[in-house]
N, C-alpha and C. Protein backbone atom coordinates (compact mmCIF):
# COMPACT_ATOMS: atom_id res chain seq x y z
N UNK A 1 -18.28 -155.57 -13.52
CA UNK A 1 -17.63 -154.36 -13.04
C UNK A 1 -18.72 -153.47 -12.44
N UNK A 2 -18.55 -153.42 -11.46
CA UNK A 2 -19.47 -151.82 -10.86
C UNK A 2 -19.42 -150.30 -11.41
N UNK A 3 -20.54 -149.86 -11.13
CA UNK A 3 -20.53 -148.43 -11.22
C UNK A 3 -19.24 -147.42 -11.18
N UNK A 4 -18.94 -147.50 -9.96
CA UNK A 4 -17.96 -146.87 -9.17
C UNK A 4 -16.53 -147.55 -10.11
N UNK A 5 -16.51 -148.64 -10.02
CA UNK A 5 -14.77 -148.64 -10.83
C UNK A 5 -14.87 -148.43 -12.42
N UNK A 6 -16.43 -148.08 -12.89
CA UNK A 6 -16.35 -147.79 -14.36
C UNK A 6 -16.11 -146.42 -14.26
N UNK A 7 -16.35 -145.78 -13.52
CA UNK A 7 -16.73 -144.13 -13.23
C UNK A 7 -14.77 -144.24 -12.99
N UNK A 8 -14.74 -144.72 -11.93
CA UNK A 8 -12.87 -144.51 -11.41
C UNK A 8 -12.01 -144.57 -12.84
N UNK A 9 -12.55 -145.71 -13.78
CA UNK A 9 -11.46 -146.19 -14.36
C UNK A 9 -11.72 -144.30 -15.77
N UNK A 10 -12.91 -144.21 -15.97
CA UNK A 10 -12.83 -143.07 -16.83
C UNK A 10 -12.72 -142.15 -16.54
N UNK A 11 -12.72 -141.78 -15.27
CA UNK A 11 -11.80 -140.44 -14.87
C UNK A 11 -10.15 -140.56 -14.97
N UNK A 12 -9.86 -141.39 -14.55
CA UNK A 12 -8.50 -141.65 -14.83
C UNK A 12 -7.93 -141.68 -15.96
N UNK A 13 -8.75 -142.26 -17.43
CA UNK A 13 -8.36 -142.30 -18.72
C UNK A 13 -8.13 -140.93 -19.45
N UNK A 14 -9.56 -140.06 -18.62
CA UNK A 14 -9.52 -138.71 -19.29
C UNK A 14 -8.81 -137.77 -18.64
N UNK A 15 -7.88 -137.86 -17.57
CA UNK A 15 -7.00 -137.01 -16.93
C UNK A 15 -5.59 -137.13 -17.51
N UNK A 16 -5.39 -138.61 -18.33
CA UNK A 16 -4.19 -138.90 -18.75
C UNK A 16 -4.16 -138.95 -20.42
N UNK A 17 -5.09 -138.74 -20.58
CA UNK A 17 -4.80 -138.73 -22.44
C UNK A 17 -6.31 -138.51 -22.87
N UNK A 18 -5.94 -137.90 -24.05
CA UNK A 18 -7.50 -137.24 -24.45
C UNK A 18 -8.51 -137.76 -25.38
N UNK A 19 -9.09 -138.00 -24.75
CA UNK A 19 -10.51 -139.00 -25.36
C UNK A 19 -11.81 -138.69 -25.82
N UNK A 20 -12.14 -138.47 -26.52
CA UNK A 20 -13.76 -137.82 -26.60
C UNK A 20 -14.56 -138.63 -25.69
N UNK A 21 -15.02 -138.31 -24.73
CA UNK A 21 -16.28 -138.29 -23.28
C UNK A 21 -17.67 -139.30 -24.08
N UNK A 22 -17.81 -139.09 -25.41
CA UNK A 22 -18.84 -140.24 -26.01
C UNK A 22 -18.49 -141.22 -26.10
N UNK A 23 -17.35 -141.38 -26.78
CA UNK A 23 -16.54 -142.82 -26.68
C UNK A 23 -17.07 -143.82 -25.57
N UNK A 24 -16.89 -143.42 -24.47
CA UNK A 24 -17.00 -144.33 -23.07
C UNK A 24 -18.27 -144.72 -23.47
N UNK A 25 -19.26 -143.78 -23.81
CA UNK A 25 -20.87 -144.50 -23.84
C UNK A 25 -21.12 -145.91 -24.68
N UNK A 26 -20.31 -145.94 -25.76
CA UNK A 26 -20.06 -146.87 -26.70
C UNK A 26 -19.22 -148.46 -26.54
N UNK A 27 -18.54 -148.38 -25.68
CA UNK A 27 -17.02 -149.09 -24.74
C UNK A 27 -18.33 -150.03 -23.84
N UNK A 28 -18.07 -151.63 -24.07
CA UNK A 28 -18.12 -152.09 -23.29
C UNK A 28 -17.31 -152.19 -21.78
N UNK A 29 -17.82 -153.05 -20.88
CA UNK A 29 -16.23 -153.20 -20.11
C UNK A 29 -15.46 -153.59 -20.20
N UNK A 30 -15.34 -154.65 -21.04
CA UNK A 30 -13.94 -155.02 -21.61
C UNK A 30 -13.29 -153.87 -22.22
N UNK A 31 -13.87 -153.74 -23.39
CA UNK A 31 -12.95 -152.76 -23.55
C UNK A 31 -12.76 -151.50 -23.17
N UNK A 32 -13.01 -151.02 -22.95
CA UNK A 32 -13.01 -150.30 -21.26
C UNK A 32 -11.94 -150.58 -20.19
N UNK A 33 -11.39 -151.54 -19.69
CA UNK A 33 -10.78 -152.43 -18.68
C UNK A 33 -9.52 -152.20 -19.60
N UNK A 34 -9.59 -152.70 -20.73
CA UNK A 34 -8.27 -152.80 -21.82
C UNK A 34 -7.94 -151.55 -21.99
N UNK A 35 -8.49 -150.41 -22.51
CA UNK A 35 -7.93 -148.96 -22.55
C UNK A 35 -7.11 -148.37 -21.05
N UNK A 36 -8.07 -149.01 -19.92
CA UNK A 36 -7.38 -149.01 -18.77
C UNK A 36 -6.42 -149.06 -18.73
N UNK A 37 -6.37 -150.64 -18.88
CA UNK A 37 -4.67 -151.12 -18.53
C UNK A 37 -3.93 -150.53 -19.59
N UNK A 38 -3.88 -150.52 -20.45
CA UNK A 38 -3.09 -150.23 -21.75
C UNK A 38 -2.63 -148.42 -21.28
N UNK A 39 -3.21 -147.94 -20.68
CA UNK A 39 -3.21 -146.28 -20.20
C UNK A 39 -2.52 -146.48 -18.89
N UNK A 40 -3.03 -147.32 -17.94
CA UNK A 40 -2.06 -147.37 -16.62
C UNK A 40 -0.95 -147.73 -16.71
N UNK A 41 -0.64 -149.28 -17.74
CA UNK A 41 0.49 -149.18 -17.63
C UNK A 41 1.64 -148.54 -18.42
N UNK A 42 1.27 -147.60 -19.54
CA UNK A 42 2.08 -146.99 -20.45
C UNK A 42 2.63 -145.65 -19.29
N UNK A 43 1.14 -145.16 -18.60
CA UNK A 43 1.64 -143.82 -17.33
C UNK A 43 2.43 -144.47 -16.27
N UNK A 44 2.37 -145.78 -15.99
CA UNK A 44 3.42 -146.26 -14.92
C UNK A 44 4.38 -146.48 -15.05
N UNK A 45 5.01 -146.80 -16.51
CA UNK A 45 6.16 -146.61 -17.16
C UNK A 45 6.65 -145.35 -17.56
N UNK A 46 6.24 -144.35 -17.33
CA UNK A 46 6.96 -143.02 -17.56
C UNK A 46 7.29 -142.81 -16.18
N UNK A 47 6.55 -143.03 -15.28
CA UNK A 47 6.64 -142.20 -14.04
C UNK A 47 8.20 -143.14 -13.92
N UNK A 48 8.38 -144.05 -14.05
CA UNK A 48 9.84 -144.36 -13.67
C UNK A 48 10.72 -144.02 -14.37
């Protein structure tokens, strides 16, 4: 994973549900990637 989509994916996590900002330091990318999806698709299911 790059820079840029680790940076994308945790701005996005912390605009949609509230996370303590240390956490991420700790988060591989997997799991990282998994909080992702697990957050995109729970917000893509409301929006409908």
């Amino acid at each position: 994973m790059s820079r840029q989509e680790r940076k994308n994916m945790i701005e996005f996590i912390s605009r949609v549900r509230p996370v303590d900002m240390e956490l991420f330091m700790y988060m591989t990318d997997a799991d990282l990637e998994q909080v992702y999806n697990t957050t995109y698709f729970y917000h893509e299911e409301i929006a409908e």
